[in-house]
C-alpha atoms as a PDB file:
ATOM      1  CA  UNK A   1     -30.033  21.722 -29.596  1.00  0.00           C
ATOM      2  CA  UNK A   2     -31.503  21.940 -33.029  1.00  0.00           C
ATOM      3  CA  UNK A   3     -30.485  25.065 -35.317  1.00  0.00           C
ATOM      4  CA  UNK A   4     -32.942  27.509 -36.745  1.00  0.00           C
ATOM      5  CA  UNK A   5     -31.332  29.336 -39.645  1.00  0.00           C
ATOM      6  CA  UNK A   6     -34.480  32.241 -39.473  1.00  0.00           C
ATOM      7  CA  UNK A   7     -33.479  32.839 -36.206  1.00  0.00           C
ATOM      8  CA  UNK A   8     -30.926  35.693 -34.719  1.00  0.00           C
ATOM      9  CA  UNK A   9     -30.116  33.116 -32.405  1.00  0.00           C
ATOM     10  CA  UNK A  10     -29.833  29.003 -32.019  1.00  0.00           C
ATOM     11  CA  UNK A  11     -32.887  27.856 -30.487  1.00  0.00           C
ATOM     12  CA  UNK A  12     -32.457  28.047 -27.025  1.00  0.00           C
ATOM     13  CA  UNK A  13     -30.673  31.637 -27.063  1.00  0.00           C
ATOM     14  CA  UNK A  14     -32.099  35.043 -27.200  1.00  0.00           C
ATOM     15  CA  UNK A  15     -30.287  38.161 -28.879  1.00  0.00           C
ATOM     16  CA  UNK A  16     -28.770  39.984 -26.084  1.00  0.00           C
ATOM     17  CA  UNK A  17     -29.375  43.810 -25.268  1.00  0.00           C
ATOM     18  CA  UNK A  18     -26.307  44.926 -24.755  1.00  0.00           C
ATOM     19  CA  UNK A  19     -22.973  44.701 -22.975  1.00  0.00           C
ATOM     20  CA  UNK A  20     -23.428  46.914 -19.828  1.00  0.00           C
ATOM     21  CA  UNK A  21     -20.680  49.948 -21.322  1.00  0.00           C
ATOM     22  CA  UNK A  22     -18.180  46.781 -20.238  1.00  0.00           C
ATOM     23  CA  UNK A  23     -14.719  46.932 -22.829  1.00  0.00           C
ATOM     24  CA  UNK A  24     -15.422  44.067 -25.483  1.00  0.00           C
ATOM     25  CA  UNK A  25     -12.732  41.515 -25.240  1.00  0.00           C
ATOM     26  CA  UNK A  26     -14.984  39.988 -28.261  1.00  0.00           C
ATOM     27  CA  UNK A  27     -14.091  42.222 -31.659  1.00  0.00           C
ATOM     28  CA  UNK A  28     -17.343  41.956 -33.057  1.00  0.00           C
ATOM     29  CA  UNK A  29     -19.381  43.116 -30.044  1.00  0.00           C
ATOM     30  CA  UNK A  30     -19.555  46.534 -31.508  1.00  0.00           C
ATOM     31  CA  UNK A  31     -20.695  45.129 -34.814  1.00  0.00           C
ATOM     32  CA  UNK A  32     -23.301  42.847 -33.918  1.00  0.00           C
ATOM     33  CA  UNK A  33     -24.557  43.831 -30.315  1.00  0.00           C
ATOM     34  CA  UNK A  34     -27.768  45.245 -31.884  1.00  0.00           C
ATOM     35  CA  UNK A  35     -28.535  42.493 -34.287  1.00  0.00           C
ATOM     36  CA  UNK A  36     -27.487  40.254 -36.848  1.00  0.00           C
ATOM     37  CA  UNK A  37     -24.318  42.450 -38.664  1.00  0.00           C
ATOM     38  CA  UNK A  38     -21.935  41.750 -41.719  1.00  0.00           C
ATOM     39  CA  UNK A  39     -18.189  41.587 -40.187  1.00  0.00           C
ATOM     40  CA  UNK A  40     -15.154  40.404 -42.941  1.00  0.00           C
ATOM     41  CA  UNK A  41     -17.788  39.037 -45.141  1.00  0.00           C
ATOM     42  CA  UNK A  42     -19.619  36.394 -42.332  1.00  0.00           C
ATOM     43  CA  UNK A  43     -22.387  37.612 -40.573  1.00  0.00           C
ATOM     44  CA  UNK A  44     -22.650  37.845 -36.861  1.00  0.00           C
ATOM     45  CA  UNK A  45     -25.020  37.851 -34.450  1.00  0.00           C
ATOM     46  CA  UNK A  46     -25.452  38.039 -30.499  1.00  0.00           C
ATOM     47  CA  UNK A  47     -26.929  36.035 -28.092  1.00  0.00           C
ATOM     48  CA  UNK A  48     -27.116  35.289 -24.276  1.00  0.00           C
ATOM     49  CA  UNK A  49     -27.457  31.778 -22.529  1.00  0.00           C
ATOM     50  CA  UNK A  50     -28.757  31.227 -18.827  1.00  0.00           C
ATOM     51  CA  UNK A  51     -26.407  29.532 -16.342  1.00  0.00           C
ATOM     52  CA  UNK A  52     -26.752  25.506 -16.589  1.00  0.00           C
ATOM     53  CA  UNK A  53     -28.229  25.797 -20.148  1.00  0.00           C
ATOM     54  CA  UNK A  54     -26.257  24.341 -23.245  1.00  0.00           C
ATOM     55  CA  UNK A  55     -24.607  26.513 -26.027  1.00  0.00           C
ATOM     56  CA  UNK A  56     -24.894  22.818 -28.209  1.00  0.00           C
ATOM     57  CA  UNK A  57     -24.497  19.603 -27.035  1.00  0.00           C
ATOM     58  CA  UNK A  58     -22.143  16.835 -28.470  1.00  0.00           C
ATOM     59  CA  UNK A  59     -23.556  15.771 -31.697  1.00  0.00           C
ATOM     60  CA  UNK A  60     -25.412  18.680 -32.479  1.00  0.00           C
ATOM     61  CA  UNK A  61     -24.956  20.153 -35.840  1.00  0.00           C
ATOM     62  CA  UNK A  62     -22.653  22.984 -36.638  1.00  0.00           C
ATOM     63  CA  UNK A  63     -24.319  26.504 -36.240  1.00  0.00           C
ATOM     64  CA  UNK A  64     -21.615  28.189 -35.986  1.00  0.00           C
ATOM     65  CA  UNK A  65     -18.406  29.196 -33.647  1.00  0.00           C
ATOM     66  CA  UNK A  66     -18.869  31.173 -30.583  1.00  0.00           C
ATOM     67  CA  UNK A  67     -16.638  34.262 -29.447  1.00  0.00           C
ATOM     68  CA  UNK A  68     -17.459  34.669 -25.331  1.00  0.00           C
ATOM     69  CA  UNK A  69     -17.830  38.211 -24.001  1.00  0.00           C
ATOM     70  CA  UNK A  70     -18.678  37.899 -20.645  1.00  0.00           C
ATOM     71  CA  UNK A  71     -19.265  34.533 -18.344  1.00  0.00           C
ATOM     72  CA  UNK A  72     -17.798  31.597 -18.728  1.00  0.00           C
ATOM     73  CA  UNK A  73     -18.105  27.972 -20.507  1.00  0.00           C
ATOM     74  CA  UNK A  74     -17.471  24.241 -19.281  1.00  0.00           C
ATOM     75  CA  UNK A  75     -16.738  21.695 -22.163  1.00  0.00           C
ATOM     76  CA  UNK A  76     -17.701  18.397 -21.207  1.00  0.00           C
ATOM     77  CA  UNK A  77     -17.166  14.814 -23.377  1.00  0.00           C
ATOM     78  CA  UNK A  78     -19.227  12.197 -22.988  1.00  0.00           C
ATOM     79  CA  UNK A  79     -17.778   8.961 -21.999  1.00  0.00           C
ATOM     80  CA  UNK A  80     -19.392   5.384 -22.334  1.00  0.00           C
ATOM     81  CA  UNK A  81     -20.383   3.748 -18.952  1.00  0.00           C
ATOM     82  CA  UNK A  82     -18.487   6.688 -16.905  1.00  0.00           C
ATOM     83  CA  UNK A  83     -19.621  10.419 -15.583  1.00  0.00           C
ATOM     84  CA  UNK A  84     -18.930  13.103 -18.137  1.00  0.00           C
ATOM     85  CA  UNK A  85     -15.337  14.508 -18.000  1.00  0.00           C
ATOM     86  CA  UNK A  86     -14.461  18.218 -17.985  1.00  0.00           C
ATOM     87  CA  UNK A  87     -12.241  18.727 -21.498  1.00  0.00           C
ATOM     88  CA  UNK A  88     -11.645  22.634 -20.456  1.00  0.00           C
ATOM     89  CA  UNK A  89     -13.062  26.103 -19.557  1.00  0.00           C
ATOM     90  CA  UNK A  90     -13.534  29.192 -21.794  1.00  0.00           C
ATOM     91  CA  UNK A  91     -13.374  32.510 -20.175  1.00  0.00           C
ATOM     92  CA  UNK A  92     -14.223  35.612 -22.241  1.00  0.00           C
ATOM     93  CA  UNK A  93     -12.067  36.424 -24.888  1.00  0.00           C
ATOM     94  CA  UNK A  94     -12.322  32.732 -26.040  1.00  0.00           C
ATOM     95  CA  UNK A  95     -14.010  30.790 -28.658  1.00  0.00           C
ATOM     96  CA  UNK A  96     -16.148  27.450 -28.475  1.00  0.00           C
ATOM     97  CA  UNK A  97     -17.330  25.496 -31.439  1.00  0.00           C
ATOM     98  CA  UNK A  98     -14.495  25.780 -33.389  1.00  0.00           C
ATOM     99  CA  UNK A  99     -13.726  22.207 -33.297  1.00  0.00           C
ATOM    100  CA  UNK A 100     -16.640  21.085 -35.250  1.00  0.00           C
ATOM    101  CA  UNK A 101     -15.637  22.925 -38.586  1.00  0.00           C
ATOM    102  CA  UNK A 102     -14.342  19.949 -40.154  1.00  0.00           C
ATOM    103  CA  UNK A 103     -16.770  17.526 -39.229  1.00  0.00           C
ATOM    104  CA  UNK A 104     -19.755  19.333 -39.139  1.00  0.00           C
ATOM    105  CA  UNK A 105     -21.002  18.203 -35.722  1.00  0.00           C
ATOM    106  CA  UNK A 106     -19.753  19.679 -32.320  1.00  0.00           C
ATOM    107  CA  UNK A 107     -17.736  17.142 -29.892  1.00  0.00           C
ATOM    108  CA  UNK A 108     -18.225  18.138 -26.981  1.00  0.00           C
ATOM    109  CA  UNK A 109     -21.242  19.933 -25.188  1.00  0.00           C
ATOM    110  CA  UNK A 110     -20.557  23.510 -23.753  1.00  0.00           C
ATOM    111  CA  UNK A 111     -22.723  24.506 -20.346  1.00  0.00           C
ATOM    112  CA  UNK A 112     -22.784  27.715 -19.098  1.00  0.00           C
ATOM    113  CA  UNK A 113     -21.452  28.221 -15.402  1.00  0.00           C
ATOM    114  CA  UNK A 114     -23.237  31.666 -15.314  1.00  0.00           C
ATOM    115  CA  UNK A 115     -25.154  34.082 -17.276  1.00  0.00           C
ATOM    116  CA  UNK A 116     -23.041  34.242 -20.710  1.00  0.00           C
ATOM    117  CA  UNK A 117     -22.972  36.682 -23.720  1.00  0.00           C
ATOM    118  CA  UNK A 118     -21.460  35.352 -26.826  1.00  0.00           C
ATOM    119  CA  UNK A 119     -21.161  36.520 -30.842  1.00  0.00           C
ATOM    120  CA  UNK A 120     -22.094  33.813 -33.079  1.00  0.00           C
ATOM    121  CA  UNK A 121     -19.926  34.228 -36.358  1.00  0.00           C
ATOM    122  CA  UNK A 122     -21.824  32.258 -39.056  1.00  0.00           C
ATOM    123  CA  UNK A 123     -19.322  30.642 -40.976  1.00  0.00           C
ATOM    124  CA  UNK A 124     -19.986  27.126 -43.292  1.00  0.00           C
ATOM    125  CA  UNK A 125     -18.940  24.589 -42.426  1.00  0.00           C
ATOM    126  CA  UNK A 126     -15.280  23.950 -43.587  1.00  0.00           C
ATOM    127  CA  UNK A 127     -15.248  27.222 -44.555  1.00  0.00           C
ATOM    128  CA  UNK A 128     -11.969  28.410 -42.746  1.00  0.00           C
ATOM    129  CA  UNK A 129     -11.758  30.787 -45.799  1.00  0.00           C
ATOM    130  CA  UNK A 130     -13.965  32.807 -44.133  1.00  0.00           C
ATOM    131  CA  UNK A 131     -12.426  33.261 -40.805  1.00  0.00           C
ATOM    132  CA  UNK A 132     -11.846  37.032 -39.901  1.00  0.00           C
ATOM    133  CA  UNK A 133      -8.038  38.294 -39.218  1.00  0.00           C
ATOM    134  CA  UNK A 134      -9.500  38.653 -35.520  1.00  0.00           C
ATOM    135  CA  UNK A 135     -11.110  35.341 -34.958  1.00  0.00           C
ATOM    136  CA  UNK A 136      -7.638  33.186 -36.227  1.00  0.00           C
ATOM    137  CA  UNK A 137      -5.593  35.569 -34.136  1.00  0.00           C
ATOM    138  CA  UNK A 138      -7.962  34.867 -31.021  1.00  0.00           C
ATOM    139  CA  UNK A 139      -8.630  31.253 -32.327  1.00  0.00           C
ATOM    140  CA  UNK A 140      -4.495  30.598 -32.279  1.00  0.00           C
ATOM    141  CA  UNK A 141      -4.093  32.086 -28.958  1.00  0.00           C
ATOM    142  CA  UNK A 142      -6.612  29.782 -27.692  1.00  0.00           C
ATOM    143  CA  UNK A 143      -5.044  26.905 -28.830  1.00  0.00           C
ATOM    144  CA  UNK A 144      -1.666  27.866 -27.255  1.00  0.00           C
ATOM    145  CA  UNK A 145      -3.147  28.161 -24.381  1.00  0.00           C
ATOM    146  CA  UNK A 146      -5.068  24.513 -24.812  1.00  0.00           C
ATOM    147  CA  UNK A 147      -1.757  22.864 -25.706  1.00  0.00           C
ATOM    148  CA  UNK A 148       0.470  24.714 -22.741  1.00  0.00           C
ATOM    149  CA  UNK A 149      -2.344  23.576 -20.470  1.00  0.00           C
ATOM    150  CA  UNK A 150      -1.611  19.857 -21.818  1.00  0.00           C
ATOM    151  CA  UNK A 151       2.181  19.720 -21.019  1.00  0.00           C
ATOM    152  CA  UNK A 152       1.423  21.378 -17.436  1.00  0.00           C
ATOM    153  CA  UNK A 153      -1.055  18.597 -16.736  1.00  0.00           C
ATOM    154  CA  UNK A 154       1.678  15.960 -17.409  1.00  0.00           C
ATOM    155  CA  UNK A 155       4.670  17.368 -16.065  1.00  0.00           C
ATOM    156  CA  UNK A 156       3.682  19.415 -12.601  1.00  0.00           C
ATOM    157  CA  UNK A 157       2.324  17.706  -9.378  1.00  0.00           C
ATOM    158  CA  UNK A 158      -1.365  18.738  -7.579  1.00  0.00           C
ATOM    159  CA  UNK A 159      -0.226  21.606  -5.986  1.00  0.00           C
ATOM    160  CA  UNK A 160       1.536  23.224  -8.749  1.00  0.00           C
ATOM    161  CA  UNK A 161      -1.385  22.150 -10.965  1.00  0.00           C
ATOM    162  CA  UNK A 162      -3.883  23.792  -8.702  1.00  0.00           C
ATOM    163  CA  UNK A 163      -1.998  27.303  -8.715  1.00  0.00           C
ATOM    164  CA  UNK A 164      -1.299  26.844 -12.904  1.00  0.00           C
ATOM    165  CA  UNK A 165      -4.828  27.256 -13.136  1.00  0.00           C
ATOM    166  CA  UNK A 166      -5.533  29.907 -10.525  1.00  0.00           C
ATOM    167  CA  UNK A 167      -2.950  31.992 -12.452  1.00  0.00           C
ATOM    168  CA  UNK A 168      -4.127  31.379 -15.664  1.00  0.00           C
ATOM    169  CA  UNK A 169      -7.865  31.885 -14.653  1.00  0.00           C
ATOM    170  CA  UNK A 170      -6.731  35.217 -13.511  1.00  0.00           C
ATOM    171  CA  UNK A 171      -5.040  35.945 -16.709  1.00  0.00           C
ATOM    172  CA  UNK A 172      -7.921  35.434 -18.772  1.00  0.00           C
ATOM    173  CA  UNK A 173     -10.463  37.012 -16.871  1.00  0.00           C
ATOM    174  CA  UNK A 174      -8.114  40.347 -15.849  1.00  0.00           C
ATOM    175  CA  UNK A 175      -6.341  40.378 -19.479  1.00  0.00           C
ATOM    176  CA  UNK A 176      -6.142  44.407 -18.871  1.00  0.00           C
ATOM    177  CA  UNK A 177      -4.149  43.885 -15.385  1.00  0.00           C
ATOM    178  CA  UNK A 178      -0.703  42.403 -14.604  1.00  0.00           C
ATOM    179  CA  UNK A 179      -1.824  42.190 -11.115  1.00  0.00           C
ATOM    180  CA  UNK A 180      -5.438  41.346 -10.232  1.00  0.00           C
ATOM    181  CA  UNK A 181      -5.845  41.221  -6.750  1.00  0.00           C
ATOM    182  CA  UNK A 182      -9.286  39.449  -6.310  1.00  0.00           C
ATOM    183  CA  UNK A 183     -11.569  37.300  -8.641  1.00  0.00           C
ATOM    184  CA  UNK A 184     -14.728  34.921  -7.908  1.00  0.00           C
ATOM    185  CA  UNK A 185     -13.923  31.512  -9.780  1.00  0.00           C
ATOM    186  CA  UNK A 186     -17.126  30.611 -12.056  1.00  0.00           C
ATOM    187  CA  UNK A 187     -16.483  26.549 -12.199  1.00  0.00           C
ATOM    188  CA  UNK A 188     -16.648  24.665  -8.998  1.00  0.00           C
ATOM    189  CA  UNK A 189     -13.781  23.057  -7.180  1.00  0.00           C
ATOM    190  CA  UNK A 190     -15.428  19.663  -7.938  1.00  0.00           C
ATOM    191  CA  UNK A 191     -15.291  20.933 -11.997  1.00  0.00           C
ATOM    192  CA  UNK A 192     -11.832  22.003 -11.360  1.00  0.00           C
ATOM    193  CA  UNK A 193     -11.062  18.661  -9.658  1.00  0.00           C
ATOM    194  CA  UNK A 194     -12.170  17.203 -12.820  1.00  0.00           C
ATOM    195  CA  UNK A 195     -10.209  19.040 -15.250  1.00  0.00           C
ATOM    196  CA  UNK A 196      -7.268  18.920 -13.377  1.00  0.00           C
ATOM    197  CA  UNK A 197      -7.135  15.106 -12.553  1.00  0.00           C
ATOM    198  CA  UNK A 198      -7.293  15.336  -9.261  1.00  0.00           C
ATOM    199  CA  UNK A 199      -9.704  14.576  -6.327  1.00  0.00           C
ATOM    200  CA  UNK A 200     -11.690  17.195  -4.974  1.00  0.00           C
ATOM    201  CA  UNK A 201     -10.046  16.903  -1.447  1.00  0.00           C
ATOM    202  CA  UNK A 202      -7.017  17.641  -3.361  1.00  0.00           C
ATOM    203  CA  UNK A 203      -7.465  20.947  -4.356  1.00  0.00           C
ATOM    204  CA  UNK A 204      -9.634  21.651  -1.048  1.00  0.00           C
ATOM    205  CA  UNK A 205      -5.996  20.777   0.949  1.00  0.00           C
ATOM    206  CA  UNK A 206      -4.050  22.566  -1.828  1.00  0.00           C
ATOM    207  CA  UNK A 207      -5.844  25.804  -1.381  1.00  0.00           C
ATOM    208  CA  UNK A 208      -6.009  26.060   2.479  1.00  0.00           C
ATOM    209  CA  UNK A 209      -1.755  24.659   2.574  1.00  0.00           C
ATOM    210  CA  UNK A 210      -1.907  27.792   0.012  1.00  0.00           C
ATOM    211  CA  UNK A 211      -3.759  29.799   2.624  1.00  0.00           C
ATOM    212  CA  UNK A 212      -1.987  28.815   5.409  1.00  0.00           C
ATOM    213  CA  UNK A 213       0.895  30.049   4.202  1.00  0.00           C
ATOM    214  CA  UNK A 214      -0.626  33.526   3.036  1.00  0.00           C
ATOM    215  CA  UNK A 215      -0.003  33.360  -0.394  1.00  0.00           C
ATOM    216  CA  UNK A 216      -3.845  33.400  -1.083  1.00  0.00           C
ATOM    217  CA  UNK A 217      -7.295  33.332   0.718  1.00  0.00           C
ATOM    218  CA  UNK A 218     -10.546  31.712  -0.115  1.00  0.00           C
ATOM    219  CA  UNK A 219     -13.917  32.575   0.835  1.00  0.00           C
ATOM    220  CA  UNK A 220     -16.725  29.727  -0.982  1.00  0.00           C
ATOM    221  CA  UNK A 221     -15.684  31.178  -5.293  1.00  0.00           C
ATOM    222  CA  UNK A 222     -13.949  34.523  -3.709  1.00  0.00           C
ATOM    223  CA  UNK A 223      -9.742  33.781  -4.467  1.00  0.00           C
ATOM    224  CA  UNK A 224      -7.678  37.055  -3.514  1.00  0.00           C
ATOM    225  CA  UNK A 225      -4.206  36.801  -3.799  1.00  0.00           C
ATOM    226  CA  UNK A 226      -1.760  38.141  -1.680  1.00  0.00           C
ATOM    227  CA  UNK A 227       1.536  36.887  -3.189  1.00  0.00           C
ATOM    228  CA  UNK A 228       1.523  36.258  -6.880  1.00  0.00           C
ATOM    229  CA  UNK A 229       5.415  35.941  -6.873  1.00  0.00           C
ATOM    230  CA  UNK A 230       5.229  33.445  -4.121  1.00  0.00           C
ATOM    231  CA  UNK A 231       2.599  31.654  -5.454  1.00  0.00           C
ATOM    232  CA  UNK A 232       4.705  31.840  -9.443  1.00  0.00           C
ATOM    233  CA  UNK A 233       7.873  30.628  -7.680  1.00  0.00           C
ATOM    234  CA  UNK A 234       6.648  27.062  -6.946  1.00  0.00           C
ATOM    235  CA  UNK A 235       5.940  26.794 -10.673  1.00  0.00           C
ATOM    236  CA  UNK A 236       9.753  27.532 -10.984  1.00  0.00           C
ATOM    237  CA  UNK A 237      11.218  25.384 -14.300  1.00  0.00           C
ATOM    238  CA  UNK A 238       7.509  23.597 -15.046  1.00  0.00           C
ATOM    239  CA  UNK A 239       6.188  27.337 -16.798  1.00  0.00           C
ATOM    240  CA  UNK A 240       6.829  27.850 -20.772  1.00  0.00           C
ATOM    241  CA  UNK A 241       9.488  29.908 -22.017  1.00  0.00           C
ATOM    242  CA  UNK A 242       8.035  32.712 -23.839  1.00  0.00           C
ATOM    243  CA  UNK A 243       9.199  33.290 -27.123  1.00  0.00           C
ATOM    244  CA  UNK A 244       8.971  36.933 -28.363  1.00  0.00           C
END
């Protein structure tokens, strides 16, 4: 994807027309949803991309870090002689791009899993100067997040990897709710399979063991959960400890 710095948007994208009277877990959605805006001295702009299309591709130049309102994001990395591998998802509330500052080029190649709206905030590259109060504090509880994800990966078994991610999928897309009761997963159980290190039959058994035991049901993306404790308690002594 090539950049176009007369354009609202990256080629590719189209400035959005609004964010249905939905509650901005983006802080510039207010700012910018109308147009390119100023915000903390960086300008900002909004812009929608179709499911399956690319936000940038690995190797593209830097255009600019992404905050996601609504939809959701697969990272891929592109390895030689084997299939792509997924790095990680972004829900809404989190940011993509931001690890191409430094070097000017993005690593990986984000794809839309559904119909996304995102705020570009145009900032130079390497200029971390510029970064407003809002975007480090979302940026650094993205990266907790990243690295908590890390340690789970290494130190729980399929099972409790499969329910880490249900939980924290839930988290992140119901940030208002301690308890949401139903969600539809954007990323595929083969993409999950992927991220988690796991085969696909894997976390096909996982869930229906899960189901047979009604602590959840499934329906194709449809997850409701019907015992959250249940489900928390065969995490027990592999979760973080919170420090407040």
């Amino acid at each position: 994807m090539k950049n176009n710095s007369e354009q609202a948007c990256p080629a590719g994208l189209r400035p959005s027309g609004g964010n249905g009277g939905k509650t901005p877990p983006c802080p510039f959605l207010a700012v910018c949803e109308h147009g390119t805006r100023e915000a903390g001295g960086v300008s900002v702009d909004l812009c929608q991309v179709q499911r399956g299309q690319p936000l940038f591709e690995a190797g593209d130049e830097f255009h600019g870090v992404y905050l996601l309102h609504s939809g959701a994001f697969k990272n891929l990395a592109v390895l030689k002689g084997q299939e792509e591998q997924v790095v990680d998802f972004r829900l809404p509330g989190d940011v993509l791009g931001m690890a191409a500052m430094g070097s000017g080029r993005y690593p990986f190649t984000a794809q839309a899993l559904e119909a996304s709206t995102l705020c570009r905030v145009n900032v130079p590259v390497g200029g971390q100067q510029c970064l407003h109060p809002d975007l480090i504090v979302t940026m650094s509880r993205q990266l907790q997040r990243i690295q908590w994800a890390s340690v789970m990966l290494r130190t729980q078994n399929a099972e409790q990897r499969v329910i880490h991610f249900l939980l924290d999928v839930a988290r992140s897309m119901h940030p208002d709710s301690r308890q949401p009761g139903e969600m539809r997963l954007p990323m595929s159980r083969k993409d999950i399979a992927n991220y988690l290190g796991v085969a696909v039959e894997t976390v096909s058994r996982a869930l229906h063991r899960l189901q047979d035991e009604g602590l959840l049901t499934t329906s194709g993306r449809k997850l409701k959960f019907h015992d959250r404790r249940g489900l928390a308690q065969r995490l027990a002594g592999t979760e973080p400890v919170v420090y407040s």
